[in-house]
PDB file of N, CA and C in Angstrom:
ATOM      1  N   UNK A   1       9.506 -24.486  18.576  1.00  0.00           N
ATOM      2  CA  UNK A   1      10.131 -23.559  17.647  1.00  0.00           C
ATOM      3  C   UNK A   1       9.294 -22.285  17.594  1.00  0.00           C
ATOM      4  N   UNK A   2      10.083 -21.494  17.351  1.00  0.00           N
ATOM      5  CA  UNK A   2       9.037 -19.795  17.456  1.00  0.00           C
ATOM      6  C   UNK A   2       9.562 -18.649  16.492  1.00  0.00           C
ATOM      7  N   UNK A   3       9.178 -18.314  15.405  1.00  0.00           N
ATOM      8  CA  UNK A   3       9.989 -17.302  14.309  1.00  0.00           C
ATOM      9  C   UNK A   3       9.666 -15.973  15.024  1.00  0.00           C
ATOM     10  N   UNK A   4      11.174 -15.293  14.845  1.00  0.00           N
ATOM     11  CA  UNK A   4      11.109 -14.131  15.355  1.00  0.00           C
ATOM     12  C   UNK A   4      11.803 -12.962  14.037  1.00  0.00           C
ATOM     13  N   UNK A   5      11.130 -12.179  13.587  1.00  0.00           N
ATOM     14  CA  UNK A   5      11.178 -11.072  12.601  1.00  0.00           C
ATOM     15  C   UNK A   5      11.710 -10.011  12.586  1.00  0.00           C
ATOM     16  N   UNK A   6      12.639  -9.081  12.057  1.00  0.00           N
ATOM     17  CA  UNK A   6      13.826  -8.056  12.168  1.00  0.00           C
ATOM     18  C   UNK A   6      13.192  -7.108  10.538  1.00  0.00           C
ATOM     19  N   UNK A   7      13.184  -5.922  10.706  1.00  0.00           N
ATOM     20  CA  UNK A   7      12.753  -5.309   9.911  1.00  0.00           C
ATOM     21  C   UNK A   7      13.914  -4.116   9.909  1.00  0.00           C
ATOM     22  N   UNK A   8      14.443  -3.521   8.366  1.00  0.00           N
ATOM     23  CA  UNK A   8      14.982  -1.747   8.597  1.00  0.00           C
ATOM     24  C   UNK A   8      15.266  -1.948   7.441  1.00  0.00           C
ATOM     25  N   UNK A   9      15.511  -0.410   7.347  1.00  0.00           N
ATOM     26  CA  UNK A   9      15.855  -0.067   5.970  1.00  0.00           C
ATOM     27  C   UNK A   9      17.021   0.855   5.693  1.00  0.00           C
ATOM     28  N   UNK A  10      17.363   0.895   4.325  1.00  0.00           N
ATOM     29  CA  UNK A  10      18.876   1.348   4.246  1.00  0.00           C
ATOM     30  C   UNK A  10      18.653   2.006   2.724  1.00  0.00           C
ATOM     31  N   UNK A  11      19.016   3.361   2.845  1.00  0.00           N
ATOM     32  CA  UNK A  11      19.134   3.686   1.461  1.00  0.00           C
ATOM     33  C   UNK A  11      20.685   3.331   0.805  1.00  0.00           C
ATOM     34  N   UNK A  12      19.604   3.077  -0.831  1.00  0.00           N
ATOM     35  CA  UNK A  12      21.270   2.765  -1.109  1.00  0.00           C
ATOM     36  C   UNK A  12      20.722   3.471  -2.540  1.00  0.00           C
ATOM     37  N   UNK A  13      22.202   4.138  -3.085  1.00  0.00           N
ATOM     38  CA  UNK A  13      22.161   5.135  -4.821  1.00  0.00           C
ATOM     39  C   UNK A  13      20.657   5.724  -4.648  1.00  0.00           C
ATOM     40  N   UNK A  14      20.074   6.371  -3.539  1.00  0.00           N
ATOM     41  CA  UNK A  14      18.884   7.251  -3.393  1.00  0.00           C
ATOM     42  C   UNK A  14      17.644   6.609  -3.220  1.00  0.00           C
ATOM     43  N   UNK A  15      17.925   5.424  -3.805  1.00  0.00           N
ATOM     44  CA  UNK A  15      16.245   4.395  -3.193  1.00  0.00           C
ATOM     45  C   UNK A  15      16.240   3.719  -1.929  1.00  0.00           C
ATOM     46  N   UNK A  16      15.268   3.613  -1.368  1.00  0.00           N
ATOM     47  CA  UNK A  16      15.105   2.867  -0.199  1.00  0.00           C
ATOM     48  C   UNK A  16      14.791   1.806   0.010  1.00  0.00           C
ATOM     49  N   UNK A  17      15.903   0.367   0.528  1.00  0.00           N
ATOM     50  CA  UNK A  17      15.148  -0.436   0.126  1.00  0.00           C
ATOM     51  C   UNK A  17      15.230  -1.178   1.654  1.00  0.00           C
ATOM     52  N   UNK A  18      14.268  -2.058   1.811  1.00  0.00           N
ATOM     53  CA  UNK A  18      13.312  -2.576   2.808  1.00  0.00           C
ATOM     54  C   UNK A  18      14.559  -4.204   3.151  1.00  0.00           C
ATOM     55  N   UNK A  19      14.969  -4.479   4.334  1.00  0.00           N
ATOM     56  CA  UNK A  19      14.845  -5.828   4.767  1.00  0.00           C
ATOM     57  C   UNK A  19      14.684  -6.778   5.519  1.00  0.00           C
ATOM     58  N   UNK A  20      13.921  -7.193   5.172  1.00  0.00           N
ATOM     59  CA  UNK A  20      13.266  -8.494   6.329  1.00  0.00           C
ATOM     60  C   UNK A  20      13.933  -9.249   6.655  1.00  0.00           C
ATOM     61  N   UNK A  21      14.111 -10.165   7.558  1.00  0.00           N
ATOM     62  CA  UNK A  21      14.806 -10.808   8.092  1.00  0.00           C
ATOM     63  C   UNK A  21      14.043 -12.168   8.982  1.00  0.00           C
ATOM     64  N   UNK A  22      14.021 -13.412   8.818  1.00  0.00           N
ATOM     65  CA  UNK A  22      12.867 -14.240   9.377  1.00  0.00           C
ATOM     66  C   UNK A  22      13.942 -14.879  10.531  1.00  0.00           C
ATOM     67  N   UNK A  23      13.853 -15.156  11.829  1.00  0.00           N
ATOM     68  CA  UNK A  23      14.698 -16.460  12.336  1.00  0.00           C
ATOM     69  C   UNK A  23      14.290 -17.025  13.041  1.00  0.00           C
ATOM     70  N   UNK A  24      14.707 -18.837  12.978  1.00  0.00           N
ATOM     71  CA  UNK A  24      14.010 -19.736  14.111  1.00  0.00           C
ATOM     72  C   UNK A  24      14.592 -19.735  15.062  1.00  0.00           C
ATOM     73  N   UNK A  25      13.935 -19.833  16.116  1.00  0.00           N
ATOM     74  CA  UNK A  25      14.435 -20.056  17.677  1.00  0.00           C
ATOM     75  C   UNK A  25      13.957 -21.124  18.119  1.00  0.00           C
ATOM     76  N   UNK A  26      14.786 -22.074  18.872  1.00  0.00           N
ATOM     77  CA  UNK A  26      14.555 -23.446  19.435  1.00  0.00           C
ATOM     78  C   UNK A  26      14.636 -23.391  20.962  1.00  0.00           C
ATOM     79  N   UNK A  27      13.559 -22.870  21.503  1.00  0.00           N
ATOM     80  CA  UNK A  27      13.960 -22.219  22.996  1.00  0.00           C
ATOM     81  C   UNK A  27      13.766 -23.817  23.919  1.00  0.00           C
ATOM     82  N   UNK A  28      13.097 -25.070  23.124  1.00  0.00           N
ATOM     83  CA  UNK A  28      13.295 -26.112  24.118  1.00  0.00           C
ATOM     84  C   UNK A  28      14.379 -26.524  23.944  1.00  0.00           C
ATOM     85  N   UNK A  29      15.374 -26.719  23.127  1.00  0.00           N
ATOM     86  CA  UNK A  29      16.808 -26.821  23.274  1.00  0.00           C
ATOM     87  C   UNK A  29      17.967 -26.333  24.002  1.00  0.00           C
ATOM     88  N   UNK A  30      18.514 -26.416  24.653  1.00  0.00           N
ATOM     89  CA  UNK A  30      19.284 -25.935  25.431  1.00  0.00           C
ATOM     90  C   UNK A  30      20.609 -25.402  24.460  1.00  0.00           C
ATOM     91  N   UNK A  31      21.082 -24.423  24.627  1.00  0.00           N
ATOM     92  CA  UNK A  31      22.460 -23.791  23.820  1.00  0.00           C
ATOM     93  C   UNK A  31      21.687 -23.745  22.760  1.00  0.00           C
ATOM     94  N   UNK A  32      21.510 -23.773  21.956  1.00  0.00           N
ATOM     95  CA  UNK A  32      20.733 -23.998  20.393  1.00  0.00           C
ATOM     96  C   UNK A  32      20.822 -22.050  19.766  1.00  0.00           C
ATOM     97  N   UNK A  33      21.349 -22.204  19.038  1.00  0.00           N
ATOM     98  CA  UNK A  33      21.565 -20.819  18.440  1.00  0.00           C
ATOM     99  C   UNK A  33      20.519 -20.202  17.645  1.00  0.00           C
ATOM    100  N   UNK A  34      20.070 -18.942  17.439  1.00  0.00           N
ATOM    101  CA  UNK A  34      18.758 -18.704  16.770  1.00  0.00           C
ATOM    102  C   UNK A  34      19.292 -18.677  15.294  1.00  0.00           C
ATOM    103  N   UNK A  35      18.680 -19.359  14.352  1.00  0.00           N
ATOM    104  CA  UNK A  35      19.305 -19.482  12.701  1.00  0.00           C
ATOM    105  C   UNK A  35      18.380 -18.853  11.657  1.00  0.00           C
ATOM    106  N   UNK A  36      19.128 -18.416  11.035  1.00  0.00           N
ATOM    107  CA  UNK A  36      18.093 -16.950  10.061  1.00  0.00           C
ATOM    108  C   UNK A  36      17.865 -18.164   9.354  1.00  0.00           C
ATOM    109  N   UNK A  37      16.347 -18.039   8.952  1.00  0.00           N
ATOM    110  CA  UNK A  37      15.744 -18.973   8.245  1.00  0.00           C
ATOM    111  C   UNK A  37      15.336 -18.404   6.572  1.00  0.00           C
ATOM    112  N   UNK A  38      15.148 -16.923   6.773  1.00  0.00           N
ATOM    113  CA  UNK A  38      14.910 -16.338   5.261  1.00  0.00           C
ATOM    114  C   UNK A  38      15.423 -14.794   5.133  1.00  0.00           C
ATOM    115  N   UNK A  39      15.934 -14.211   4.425  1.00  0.00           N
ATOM    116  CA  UNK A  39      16.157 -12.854   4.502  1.00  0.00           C
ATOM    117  C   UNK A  39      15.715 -11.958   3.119  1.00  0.00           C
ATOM    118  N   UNK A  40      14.822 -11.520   3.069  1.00  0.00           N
ATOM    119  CA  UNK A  40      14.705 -10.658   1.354  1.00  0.00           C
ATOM    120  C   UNK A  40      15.045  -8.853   2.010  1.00  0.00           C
ATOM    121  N   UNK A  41      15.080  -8.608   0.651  1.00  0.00           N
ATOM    122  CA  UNK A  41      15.903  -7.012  -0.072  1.00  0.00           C
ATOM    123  C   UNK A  41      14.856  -6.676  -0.851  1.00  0.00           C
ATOM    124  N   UNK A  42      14.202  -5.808  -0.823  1.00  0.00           N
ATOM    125  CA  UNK A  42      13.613  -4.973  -1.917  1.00  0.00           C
ATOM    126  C   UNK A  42      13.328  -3.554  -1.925  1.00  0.00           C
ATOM    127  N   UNK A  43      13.093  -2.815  -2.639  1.00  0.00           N
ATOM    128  CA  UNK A  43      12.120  -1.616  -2.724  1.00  0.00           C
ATOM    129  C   UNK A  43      10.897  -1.696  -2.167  1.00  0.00           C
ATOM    130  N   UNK A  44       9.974  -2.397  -1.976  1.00  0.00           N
ATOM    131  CA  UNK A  44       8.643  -2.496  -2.027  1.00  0.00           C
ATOM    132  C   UNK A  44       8.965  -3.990  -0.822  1.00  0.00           C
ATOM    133  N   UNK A  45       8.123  -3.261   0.350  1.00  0.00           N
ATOM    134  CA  UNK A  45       8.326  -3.941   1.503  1.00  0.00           C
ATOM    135  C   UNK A  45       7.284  -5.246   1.485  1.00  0.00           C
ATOM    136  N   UNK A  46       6.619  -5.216   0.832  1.00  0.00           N
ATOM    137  CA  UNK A  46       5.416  -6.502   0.605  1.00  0.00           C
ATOM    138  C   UNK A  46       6.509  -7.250  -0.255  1.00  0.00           C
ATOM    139  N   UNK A  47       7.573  -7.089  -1.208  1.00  0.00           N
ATOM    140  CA  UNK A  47       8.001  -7.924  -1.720  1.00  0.00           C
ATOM    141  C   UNK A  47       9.191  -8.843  -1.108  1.00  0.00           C
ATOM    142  N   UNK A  48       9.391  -7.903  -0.387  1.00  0.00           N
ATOM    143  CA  UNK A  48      10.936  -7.898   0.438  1.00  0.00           C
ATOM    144  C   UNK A  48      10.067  -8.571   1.553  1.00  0.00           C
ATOM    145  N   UNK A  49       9.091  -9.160   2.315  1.00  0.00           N
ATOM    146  CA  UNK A  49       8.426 -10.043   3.376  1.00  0.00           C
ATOM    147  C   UNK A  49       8.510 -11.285   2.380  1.00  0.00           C
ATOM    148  N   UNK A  50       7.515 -11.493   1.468  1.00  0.00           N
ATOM    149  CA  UNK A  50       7.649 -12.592   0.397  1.00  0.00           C
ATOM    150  C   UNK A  50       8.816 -13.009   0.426  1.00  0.00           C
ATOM    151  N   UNK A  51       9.705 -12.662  -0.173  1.00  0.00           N
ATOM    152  CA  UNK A  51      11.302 -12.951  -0.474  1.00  0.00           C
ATOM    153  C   UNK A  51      11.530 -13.530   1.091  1.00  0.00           C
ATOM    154  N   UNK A  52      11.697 -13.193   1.745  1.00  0.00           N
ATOM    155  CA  UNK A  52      11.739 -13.675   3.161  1.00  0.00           C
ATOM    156  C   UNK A  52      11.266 -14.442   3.305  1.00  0.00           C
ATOM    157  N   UNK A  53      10.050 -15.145   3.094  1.00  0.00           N
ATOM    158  CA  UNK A  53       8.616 -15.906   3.448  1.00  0.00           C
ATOM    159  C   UNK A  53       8.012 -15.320   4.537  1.00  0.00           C
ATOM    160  N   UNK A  54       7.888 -14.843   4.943  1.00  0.00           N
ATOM    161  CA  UNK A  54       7.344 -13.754   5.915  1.00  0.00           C
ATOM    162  C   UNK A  54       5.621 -13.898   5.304  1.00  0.00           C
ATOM    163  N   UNK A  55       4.730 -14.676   5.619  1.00  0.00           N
ATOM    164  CA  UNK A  55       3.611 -14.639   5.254  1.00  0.00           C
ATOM    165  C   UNK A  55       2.552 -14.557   6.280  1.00  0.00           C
ATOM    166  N   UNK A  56       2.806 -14.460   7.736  1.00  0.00           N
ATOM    167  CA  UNK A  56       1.762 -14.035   8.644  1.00  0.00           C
ATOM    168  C   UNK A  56       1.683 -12.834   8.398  1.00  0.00           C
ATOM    169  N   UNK A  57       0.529 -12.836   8.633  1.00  0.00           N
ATOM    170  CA  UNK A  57      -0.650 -11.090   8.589  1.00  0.00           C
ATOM    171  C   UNK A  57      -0.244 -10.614   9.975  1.00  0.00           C
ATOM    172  N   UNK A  58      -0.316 -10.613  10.660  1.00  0.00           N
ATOM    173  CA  UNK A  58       0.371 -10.203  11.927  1.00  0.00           C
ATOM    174  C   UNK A  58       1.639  -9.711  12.638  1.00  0.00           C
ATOM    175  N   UNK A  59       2.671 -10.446  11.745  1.00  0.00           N
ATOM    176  CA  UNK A  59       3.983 -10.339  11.956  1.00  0.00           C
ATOM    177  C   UNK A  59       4.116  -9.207  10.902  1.00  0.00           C
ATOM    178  N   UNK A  60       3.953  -8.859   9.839  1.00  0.00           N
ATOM    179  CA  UNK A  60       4.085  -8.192   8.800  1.00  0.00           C
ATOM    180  C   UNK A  60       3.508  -6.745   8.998  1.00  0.00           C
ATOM    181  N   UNK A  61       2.258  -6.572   9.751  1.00  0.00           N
ATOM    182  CA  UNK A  61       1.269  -5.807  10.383  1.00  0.00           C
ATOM    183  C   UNK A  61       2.537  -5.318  11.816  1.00  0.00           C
ATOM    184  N   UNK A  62       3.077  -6.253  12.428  1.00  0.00           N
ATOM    185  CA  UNK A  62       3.980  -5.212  13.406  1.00  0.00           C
ATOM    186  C   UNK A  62       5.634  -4.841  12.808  1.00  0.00           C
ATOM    187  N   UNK A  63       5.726  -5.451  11.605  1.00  0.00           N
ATOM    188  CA  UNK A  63       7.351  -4.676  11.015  1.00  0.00           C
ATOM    189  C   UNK A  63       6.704  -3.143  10.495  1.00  0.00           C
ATOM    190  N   UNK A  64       5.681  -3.729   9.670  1.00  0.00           N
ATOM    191  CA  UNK A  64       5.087  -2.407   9.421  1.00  0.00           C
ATOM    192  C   UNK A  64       5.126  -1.191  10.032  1.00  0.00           C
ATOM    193  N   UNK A  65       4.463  -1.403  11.532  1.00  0.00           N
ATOM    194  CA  UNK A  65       4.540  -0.297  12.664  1.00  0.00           C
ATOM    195  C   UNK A  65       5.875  -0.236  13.146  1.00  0.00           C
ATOM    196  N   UNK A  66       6.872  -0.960  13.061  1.00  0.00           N
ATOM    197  CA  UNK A  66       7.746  -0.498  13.438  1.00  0.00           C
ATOM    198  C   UNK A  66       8.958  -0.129  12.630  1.00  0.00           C
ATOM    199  N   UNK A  67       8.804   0.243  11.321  1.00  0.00           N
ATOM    200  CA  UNK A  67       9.206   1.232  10.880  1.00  0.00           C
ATOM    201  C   UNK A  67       8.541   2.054  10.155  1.00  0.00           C
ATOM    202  N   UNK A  68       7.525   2.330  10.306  1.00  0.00           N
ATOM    203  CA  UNK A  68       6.150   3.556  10.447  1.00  0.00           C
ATOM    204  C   UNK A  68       5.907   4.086   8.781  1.00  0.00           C
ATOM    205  N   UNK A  69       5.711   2.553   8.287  1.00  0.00           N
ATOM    206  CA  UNK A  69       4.917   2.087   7.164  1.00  0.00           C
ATOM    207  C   UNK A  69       3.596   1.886   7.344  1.00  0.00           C
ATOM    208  N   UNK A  70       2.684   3.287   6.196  1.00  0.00           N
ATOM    209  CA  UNK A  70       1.115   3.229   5.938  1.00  0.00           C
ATOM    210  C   UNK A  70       1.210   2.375   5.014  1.00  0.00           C
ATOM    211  N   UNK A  71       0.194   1.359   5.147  1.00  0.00           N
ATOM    212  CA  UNK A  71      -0.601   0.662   4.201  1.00  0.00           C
ATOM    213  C   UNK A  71      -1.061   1.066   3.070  1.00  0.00           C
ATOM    214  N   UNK A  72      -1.088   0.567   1.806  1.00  0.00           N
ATOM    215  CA  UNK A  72      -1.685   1.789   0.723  1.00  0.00           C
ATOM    216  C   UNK A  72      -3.183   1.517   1.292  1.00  0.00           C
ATOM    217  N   UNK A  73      -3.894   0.665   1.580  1.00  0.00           N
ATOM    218  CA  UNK A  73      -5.729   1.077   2.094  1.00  0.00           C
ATOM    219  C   UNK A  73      -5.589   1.616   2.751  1.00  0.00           C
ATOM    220  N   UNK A  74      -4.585   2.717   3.648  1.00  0.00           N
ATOM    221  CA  UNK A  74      -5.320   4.037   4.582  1.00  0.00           C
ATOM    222  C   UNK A  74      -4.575   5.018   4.039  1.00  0.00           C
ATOM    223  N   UNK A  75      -3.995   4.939   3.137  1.00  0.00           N
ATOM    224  CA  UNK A  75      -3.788   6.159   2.543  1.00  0.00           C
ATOM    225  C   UNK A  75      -4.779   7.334   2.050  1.00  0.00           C
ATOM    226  N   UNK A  76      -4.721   8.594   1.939  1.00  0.00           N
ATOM    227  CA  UNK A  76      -5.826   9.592   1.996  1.00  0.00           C
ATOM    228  C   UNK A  76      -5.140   9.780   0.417  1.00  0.00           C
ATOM    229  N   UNK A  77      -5.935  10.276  -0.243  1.00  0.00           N
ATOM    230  CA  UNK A  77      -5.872  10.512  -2.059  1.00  0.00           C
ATOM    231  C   UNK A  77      -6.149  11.770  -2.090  1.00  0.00           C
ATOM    232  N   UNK A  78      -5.494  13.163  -2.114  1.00  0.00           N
ATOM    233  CA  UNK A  78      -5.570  14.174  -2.030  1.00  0.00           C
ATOM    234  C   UNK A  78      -6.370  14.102  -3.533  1.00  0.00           C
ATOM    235  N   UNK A  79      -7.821  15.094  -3.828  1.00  0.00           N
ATOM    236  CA  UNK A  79      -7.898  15.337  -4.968  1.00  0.00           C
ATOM    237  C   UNK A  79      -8.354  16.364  -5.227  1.00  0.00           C
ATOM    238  N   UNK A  80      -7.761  17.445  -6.122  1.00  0.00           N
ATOM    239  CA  UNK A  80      -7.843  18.818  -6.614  1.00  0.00           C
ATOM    240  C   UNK A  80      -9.115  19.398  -6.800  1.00  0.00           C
ATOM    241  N   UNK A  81      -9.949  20.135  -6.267  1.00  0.00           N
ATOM    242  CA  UNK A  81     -11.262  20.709  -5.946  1.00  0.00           C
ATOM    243  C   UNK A  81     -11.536  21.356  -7.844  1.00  0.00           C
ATOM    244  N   UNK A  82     -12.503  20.342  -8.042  1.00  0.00           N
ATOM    245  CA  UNK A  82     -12.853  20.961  -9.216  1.00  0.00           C
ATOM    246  C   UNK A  82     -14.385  21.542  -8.946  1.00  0.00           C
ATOM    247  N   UNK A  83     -14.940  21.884 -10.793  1.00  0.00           N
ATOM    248  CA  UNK A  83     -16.166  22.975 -10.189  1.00  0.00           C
ATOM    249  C   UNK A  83     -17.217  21.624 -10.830  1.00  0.00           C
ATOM    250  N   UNK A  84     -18.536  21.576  -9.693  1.00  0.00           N
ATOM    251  CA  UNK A  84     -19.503  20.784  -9.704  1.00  0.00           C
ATOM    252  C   UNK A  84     -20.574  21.058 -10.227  1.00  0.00           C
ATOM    253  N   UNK A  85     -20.666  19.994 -10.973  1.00  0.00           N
ATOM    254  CA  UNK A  85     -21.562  20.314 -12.626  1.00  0.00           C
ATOM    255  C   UNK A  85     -23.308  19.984 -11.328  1.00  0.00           C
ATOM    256  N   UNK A  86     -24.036  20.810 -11.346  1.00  0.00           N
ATOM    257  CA  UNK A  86     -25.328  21.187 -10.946  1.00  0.00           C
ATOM    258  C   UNK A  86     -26.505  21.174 -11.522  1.00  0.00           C
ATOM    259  N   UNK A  87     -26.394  21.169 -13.008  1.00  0.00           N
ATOM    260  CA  UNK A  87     -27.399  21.216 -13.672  1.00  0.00           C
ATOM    261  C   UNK A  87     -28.253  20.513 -13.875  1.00  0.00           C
ATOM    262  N   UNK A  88     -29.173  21.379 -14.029  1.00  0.00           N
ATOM    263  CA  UNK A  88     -30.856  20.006 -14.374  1.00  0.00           C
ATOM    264  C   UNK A  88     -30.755  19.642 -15.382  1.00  0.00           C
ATOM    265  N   UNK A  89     -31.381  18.206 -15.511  1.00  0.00           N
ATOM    266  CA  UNK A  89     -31.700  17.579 -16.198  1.00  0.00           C
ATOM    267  C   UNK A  89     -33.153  17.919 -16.946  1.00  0.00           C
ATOM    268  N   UNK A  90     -33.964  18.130 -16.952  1.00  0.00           N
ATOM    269  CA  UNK A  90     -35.392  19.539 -17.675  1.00  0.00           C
ATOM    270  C   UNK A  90     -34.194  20.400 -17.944  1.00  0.00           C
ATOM    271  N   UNK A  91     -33.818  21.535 -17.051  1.00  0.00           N
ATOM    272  CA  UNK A  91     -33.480  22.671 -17.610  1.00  0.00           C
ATOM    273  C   UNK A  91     -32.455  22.199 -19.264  1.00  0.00           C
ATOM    274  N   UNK A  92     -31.478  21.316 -18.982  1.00  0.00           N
ATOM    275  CA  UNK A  92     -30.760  21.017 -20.187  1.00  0.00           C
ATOM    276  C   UNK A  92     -31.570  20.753 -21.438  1.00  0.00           C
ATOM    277  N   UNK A  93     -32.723  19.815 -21.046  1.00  0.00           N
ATOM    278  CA  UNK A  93     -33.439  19.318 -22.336  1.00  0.00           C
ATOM    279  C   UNK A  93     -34.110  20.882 -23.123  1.00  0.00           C
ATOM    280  N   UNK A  94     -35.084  21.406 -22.166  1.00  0.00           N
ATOM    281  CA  UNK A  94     -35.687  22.175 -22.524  1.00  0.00           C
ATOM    282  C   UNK A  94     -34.906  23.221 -23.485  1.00  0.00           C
ATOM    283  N   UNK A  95     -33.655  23.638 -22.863  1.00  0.00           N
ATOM    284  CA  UNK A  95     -32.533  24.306 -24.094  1.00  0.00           C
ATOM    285  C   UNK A  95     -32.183  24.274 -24.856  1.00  0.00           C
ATOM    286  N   UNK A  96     -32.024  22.692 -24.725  1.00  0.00           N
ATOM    287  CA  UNK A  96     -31.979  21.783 -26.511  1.00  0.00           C
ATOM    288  C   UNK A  96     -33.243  21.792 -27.238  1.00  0.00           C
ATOM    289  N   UNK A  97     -34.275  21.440 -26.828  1.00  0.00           N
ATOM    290  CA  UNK A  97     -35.350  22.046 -27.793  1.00  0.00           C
ATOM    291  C   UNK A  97     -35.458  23.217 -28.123  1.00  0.00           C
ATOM    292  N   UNK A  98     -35.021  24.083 -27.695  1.00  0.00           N
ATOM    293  CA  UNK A  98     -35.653  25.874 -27.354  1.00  0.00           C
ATOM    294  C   UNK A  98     -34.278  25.723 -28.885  1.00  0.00           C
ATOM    295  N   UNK A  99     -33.307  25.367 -28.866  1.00  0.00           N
ATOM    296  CA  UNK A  99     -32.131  25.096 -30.221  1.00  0.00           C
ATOM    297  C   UNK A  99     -32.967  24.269 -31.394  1.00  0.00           C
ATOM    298  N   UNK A 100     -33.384  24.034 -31.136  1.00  0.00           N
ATOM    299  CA  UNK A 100     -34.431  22.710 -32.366  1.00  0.00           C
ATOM    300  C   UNK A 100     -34.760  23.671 -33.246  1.00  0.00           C
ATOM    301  N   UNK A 101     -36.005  24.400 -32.529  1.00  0.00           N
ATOM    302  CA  UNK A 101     -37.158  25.497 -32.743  1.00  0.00           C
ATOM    303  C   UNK A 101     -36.681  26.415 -33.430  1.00  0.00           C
ATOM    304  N   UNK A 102     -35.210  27.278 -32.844  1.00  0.00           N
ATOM    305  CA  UNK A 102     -34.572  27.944 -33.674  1.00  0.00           C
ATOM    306  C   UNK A 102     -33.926  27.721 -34.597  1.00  0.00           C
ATOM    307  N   UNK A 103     -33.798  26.854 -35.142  1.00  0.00           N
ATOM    308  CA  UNK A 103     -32.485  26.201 -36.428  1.00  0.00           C
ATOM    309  C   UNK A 103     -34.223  25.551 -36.846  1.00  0.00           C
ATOM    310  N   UNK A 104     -35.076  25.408 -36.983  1.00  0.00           N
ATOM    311  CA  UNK A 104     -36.307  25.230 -37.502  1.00  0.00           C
ATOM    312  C   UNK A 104     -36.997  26.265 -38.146  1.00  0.00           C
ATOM    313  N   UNK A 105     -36.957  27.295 -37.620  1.00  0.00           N
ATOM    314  CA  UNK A 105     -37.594  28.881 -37.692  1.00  0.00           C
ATOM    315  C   UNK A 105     -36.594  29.315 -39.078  1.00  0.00           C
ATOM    316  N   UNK A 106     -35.418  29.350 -39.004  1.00  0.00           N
ATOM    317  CA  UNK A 106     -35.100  29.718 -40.155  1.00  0.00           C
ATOM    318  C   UNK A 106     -34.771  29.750 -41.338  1.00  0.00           C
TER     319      UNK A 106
END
């Protein structure tokens, strides 16, 4: 017996949703028809393998590539260039005392 895996997707009312498709093949049998063994539907293609039973790392790893699904771990996280705090640690203290001295003085 040998499972063979079918992956695509179909928008439907503007979302996209993912389906897997699992089927056994009985290639020592002679005539023997290949029989869908699991099929899931979802939004979210990790759920839509589950629903399927689709649980090899491998098989899941090539539906992936072949409909040219990133993984969220290689995704890049664009993040907005803010301004980088530099300051010393002395220089800060010393300011705060140099504030002591004055609210002391008067």
């Amino acid at each position: 017996m040998e499972n063979i895996y079918k992956a695509y997707t179909k928008e439907i009312n503007g979302k996209t949703f993912y389906f897997v498709k699992k089927f056994s093949a009985f290639p020592e049998y002679e005539n023997c028809p290949i029989v869908l063994d699991g099929m899931g539907m979802h939004t979210n293609f990790y759920k839509a393998c589950n629903i399927a039973h689709v649980y090899d790392d491998l098989a899941v790893n090539k539906l992936m590539n072949e409909l040219h699904i990133i993984s969220e771990s290689a995704r890049v996280i664009h993040l907005p260039k803010i301004k980088s705090l530099t300051h010393s640690f002395l220089k800060n203290t010393q300011h705060a005392i140099s504030k002591f001295r004055l609210a002391s003085i008067s």
